[in-house]
PDB file of N, CA and C in Angstrom:
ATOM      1  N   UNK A   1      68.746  42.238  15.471  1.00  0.00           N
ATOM      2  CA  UNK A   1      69.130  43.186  16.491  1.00  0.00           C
ATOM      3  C   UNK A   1      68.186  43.042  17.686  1.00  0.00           C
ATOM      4  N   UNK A   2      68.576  42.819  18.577  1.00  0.00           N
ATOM      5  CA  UNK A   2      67.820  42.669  19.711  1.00  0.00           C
ATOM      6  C   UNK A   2      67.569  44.031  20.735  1.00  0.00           C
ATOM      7  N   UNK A   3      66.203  44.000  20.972  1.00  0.00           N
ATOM      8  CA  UNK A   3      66.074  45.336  21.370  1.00  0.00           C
ATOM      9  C   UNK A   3      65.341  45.154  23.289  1.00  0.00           C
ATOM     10  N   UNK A   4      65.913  45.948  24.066  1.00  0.00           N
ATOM     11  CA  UNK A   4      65.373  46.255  25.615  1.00  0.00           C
ATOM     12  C   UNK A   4      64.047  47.085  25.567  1.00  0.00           C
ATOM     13  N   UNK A   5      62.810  46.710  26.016  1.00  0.00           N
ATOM     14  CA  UNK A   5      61.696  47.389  26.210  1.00  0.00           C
ATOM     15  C   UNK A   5      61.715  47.223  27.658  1.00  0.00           C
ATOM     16  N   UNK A   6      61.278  48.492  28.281  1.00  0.00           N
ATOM     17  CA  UNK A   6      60.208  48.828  29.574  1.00  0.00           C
ATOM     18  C   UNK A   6      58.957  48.576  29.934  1.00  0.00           C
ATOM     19  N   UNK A   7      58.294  47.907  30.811  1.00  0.00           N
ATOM     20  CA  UNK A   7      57.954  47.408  30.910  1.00  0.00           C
ATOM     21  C   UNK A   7      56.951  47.789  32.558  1.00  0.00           C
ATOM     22  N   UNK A   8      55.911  47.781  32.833  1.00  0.00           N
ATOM     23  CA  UNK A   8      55.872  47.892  34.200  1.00  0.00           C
ATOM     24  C   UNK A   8      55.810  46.675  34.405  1.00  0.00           C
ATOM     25  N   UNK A   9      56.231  46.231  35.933  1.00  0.00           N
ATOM     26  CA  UNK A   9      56.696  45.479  36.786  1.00  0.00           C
ATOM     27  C   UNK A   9      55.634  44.501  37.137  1.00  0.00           C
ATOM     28  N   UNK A  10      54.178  45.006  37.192  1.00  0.00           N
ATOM     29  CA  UNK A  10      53.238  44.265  37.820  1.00  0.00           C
ATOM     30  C   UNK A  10      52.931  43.697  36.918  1.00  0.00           C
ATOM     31  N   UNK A  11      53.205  44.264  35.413  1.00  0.00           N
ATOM     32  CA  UNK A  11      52.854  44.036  33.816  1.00  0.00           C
ATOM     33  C   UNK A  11      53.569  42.478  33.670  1.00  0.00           C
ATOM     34  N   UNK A  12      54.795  42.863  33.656  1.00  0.00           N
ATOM     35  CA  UNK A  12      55.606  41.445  33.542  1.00  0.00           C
ATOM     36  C   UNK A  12      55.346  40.475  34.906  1.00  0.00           C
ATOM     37  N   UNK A  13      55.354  40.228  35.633  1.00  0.00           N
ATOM     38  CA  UNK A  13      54.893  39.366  36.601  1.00  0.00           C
ATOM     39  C   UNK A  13      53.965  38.692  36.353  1.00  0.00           C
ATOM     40  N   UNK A  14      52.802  39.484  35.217  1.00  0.00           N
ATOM     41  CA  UNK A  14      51.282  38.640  35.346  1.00  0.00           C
ATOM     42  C   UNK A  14      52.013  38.112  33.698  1.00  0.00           C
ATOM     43  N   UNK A  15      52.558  38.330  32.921  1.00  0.00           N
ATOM     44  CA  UNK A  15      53.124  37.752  31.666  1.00  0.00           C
ATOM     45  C   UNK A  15      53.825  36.842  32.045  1.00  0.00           C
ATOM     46  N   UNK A  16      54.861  36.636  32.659  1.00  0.00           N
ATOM     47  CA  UNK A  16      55.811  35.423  33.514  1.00  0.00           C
ATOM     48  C   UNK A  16      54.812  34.190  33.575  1.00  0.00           C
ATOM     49  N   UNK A  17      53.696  34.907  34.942  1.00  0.00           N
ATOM     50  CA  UNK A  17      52.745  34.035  35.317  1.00  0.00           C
ATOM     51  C   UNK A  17      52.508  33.547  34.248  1.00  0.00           C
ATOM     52  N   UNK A  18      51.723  33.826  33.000  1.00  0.00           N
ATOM     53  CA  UNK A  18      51.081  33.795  32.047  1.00  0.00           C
ATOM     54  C   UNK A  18      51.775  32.656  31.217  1.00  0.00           C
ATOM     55  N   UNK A  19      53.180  33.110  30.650  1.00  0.00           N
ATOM     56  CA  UNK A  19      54.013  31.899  30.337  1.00  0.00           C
ATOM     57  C   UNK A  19      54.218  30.720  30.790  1.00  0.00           C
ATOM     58  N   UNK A  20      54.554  31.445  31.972  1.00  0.00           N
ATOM     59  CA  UNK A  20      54.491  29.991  32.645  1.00  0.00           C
ATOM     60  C   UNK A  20      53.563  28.709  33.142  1.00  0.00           C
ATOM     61  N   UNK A  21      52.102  29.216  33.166  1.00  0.00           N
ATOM     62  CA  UNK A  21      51.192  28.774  32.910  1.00  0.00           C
ATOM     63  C   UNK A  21      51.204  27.585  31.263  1.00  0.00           C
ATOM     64  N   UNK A  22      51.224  28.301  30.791  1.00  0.00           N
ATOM     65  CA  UNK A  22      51.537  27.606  28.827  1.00  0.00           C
ATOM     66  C   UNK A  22      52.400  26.916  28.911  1.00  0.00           C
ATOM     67  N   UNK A  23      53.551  27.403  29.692  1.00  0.00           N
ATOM     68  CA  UNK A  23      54.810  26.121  29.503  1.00  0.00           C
ATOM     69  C   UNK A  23      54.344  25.085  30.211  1.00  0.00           C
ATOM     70  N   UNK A  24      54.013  24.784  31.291  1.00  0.00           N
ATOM     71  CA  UNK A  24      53.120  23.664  32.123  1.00  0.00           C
ATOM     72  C   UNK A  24      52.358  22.691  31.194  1.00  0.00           C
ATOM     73  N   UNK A  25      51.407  23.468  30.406  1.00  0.00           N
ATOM     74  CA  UNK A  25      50.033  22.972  29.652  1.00  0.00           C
ATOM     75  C   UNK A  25      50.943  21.663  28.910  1.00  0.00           C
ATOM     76  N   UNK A  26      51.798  22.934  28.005  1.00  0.00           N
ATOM     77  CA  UNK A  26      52.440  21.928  26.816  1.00  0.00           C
ATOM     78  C   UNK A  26      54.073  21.140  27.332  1.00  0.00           C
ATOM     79  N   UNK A  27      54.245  21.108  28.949  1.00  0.00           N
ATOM     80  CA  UNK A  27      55.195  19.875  29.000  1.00  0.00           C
ATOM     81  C   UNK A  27      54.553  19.304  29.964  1.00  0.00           C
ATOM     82  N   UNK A  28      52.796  19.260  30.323  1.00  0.00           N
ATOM     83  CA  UNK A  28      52.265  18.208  30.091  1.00  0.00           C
ATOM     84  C   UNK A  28      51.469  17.294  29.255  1.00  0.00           C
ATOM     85  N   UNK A  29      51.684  18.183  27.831  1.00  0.00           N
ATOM     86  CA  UNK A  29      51.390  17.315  26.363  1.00  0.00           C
ATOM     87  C   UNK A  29      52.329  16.264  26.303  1.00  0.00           C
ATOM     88  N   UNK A  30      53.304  16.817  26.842  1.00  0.00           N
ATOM     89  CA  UNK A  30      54.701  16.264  26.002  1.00  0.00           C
ATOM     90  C   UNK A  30      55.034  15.061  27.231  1.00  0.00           C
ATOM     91  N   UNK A  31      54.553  15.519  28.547  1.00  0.00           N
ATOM     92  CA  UNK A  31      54.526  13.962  29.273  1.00  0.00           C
ATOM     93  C   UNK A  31      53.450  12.705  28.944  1.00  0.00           C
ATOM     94  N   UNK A  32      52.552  13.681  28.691  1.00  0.00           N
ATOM     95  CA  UNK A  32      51.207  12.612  28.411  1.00  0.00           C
ATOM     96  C   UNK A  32      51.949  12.074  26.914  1.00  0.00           C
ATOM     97  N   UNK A  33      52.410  12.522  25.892  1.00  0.00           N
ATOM     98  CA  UNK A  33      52.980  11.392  24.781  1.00  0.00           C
ATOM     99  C   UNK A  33      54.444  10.601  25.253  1.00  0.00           C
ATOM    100  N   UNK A  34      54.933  10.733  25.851  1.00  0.00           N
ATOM    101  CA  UNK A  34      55.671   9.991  26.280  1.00  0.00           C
ATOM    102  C   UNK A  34      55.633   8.549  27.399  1.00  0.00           C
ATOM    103  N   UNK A  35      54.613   9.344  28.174  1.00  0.00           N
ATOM    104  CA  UNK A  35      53.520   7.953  28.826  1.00  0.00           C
ATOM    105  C   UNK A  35      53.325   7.195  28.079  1.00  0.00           C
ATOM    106  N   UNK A  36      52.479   7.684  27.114  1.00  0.00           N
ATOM    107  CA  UNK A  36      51.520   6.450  26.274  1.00  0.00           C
ATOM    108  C   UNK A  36      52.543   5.942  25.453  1.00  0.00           C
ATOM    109  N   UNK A  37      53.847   6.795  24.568  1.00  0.00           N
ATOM    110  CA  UNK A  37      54.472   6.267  23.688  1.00  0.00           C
ATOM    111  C   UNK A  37      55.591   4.807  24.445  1.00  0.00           C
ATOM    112  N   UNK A  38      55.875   5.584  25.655  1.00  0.00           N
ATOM    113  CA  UNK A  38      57.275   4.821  26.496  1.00  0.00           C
ATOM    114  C   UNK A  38      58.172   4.980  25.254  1.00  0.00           C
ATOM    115  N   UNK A  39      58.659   6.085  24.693  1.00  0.00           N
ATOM    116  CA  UNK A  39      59.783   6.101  23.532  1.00  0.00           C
ATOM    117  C   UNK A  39      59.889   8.297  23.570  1.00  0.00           C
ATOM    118  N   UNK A  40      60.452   8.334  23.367  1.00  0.00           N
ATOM    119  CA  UNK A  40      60.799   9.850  23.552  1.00  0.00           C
ATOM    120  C   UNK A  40      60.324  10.532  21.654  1.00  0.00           C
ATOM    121  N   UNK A  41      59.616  11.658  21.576  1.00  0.00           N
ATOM    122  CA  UNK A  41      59.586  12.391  20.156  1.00  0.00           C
ATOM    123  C   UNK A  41      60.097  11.873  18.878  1.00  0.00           C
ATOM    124  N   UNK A  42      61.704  11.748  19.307  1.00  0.00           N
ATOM    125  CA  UNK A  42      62.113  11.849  18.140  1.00  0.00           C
ATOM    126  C   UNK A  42      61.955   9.678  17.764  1.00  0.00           C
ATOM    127  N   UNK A  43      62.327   9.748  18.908  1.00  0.00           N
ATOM    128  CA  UNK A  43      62.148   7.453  18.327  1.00  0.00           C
ATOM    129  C   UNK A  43      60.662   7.689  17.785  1.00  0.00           C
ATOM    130  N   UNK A  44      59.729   8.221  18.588  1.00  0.00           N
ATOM    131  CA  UNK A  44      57.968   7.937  17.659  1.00  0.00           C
ATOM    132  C   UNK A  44      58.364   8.608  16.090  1.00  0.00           C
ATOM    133  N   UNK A  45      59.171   9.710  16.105  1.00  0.00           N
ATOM    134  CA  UNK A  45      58.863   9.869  14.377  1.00  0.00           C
ATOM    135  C   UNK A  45      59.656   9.141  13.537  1.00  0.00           C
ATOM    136  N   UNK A  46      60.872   8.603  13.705  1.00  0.00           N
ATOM    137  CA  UNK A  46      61.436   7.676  13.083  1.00  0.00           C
ATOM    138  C   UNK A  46      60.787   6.623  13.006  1.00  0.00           C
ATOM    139  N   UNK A  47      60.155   5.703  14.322  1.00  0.00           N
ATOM    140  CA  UNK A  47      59.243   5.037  13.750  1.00  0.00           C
ATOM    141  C   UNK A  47      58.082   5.223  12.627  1.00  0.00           C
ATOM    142  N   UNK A  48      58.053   6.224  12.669  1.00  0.00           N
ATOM    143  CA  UNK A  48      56.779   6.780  11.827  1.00  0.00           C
ATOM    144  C   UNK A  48      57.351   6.488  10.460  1.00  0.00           C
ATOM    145  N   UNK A  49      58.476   7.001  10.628  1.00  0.00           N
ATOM    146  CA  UNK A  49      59.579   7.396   8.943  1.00  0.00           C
ATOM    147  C   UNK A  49      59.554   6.517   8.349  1.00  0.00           C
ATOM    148  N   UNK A  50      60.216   5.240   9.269  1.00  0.00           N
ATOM    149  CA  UNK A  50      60.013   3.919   8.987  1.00  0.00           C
ATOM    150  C   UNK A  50      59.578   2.541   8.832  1.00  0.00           C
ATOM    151  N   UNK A  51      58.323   3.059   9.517  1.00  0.00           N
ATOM    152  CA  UNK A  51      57.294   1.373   9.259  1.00  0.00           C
ATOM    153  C   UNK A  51      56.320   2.074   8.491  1.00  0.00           C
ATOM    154  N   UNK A  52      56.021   4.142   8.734  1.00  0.00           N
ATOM    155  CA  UNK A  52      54.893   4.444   8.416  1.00  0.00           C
ATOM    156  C   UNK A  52      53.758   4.438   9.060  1.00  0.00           C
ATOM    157  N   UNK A  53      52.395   4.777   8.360  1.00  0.00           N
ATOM    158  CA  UNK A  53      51.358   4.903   9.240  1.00  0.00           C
ATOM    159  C   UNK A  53      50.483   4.445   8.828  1.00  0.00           C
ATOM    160  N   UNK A  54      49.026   3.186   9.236  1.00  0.00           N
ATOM    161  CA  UNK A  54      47.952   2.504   8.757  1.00  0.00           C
ATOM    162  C   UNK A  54      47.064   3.399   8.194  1.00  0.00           C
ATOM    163  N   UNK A  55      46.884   2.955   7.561  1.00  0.00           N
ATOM    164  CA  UNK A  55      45.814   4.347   6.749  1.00  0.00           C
ATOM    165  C   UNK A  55      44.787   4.368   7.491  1.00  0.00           C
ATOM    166  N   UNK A  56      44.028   3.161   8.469  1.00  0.00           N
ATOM    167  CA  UNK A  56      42.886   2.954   9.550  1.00  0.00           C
ATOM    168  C   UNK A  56      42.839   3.803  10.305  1.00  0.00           C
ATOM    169  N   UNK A  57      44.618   3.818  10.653  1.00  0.00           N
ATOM    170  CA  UNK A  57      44.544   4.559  12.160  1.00  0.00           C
ATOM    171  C   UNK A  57      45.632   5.288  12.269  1.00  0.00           C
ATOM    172  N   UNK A  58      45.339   7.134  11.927  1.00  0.00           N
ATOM    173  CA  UNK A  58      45.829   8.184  12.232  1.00  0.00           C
ATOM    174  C   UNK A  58      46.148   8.749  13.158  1.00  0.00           C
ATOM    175  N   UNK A  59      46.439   7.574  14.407  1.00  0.00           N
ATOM    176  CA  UNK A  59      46.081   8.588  15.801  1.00  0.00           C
ATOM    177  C   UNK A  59      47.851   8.872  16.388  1.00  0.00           C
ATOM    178  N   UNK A  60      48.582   8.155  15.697  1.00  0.00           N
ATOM    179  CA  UNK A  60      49.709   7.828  16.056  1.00  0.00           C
ATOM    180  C   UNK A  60      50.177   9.195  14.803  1.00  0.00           C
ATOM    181  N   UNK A  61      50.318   9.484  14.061  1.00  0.00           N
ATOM    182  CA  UNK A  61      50.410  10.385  13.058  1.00  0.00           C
ATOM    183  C   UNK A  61      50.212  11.622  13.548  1.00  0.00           C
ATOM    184  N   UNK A  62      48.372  11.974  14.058  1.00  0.00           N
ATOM    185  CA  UNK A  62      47.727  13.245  14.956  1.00  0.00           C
ATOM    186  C   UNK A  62      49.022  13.266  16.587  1.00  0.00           C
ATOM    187  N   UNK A  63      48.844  12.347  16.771  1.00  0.00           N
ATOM    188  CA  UNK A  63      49.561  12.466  18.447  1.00  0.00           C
ATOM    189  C   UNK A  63      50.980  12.951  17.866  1.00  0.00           C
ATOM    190  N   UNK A  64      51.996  12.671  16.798  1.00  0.00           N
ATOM    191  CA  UNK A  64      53.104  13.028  16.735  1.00  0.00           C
ATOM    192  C   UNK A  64      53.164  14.526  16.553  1.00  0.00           C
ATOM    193  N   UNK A  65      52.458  14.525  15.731  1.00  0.00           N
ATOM    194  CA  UNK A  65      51.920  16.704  15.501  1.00  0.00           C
ATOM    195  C   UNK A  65      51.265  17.332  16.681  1.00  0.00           C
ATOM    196  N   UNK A  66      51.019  16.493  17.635  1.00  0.00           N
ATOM    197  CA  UNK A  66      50.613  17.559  18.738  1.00  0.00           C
ATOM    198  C   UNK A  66      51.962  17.379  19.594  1.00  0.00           C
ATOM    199  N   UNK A  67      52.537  16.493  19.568  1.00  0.00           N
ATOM    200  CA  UNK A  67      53.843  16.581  20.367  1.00  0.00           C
ATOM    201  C   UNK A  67      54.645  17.253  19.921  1.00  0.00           C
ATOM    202  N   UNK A  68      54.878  17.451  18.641  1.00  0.00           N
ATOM    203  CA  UNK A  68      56.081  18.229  17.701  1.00  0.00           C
ATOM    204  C   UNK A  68      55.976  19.620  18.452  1.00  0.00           C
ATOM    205  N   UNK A  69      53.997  19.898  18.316  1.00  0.00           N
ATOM    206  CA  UNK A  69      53.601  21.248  17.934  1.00  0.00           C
ATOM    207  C   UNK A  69      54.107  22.011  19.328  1.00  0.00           C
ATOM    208  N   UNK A  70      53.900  20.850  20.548  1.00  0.00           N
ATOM    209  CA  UNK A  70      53.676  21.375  22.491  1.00  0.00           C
ATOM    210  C   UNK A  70      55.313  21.466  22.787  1.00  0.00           C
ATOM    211  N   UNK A  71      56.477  20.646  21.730  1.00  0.00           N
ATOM    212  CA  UNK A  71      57.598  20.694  22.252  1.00  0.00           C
ATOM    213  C   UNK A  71      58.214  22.076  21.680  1.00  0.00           C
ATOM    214  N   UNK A  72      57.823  22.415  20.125  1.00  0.00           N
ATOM    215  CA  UNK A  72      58.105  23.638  19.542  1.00  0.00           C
ATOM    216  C   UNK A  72      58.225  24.824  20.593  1.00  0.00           C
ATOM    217  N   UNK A  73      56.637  24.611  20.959  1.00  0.00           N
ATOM    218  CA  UNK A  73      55.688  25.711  21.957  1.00  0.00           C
ATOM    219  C   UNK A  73      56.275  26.318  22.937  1.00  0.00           C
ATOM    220  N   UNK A  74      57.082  24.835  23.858  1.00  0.00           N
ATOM    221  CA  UNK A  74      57.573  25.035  25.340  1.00  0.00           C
ATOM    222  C   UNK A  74      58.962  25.493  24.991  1.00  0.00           C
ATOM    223  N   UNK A  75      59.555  25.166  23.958  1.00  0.00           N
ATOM    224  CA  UNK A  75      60.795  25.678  23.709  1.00  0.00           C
ATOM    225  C   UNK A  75      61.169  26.970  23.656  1.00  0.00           C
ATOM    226  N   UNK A  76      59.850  27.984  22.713  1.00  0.00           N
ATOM    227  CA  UNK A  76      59.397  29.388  22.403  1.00  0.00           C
ATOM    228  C   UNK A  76      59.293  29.739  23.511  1.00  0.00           C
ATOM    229  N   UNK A  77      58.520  29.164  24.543  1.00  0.00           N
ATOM    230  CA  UNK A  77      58.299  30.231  25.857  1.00  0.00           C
ATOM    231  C   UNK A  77      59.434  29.934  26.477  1.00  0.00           C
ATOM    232  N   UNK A  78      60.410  28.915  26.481  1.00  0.00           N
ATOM    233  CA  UNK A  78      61.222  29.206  27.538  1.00  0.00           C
ATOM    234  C   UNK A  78      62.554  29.655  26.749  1.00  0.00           C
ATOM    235  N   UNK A  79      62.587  30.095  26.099  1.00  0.00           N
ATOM    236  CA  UNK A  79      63.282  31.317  25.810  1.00  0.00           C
ATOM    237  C   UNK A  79      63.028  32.942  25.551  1.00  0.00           C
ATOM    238  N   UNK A  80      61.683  32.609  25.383  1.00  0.00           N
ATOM    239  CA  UNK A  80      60.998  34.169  25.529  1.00  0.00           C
ATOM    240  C   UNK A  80      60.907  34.403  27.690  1.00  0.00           C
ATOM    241  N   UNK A  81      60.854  33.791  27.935  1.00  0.00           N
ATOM    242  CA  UNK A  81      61.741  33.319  29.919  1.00  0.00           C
ATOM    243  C   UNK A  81      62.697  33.741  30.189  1.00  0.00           C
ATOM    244  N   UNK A  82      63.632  33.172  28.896  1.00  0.00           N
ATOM    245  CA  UNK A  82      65.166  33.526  29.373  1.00  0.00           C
ATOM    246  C   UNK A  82      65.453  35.076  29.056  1.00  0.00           C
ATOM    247  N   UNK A  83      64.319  35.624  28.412  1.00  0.00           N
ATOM    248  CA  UNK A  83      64.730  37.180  27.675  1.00  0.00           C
ATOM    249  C   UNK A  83      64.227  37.911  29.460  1.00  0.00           C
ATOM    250  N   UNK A  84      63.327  37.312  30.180  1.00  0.00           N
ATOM    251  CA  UNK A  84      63.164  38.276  30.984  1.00  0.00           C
ATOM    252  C   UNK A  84      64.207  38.774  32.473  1.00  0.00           C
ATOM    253  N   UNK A  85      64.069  39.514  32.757  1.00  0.00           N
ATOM    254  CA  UNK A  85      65.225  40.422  33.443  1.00  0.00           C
ATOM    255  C   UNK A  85      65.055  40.980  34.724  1.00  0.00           C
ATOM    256  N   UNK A  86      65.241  40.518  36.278  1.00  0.00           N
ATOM    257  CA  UNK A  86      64.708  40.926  37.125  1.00  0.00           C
ATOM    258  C   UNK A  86      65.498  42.646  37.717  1.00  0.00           C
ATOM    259  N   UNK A  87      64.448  43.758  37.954  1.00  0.00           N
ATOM    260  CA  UNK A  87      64.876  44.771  38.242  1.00  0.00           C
ATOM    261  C   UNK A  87      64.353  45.257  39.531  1.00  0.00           C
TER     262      UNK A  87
END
């Protein structure tokens, strides 16, 4: 059930700001792995699925979980975005 809260005005403006700030951070995680990868999220984890990962070198493994984690992230705020309501 989705519920309408009140809100003061100057309140939400600096929360907007605030979001929107975070959404920035983490879709520039998500550019910086796509730079380095030149392959988009989901091709790096299939690769992953399917050749796997060197047991040497975890960095390709760590970098896929911070991309998963920044695309999750930006997705959450920009729909907690779309909930807001100009009055």
């Amino acid at each position: 059930m989705m519920k309408t809260i009140t809100i003061k005005n100057e309140t939400a403006k600096e929360l907007r700001t605030h979001l929107l700030k975070e959404l920035a951070f983490f879709e520039e995680v998500k550019r910086r792995f796509e730079k380095k990868y030149r392959s988009s999220l989901h091709k790096l984890e299939e690769r992953i699925n399917t050749k796997g990962v060197n047991p040497d070198k975890h960095e390709i493994w760590e970098d896929s979980i911070e991309w998963r984690n920044a695309t999750e992230e930006a997705a959450k705020i920009k729909s907690i975005l779309a909930g807001f309501t100009a009055k």
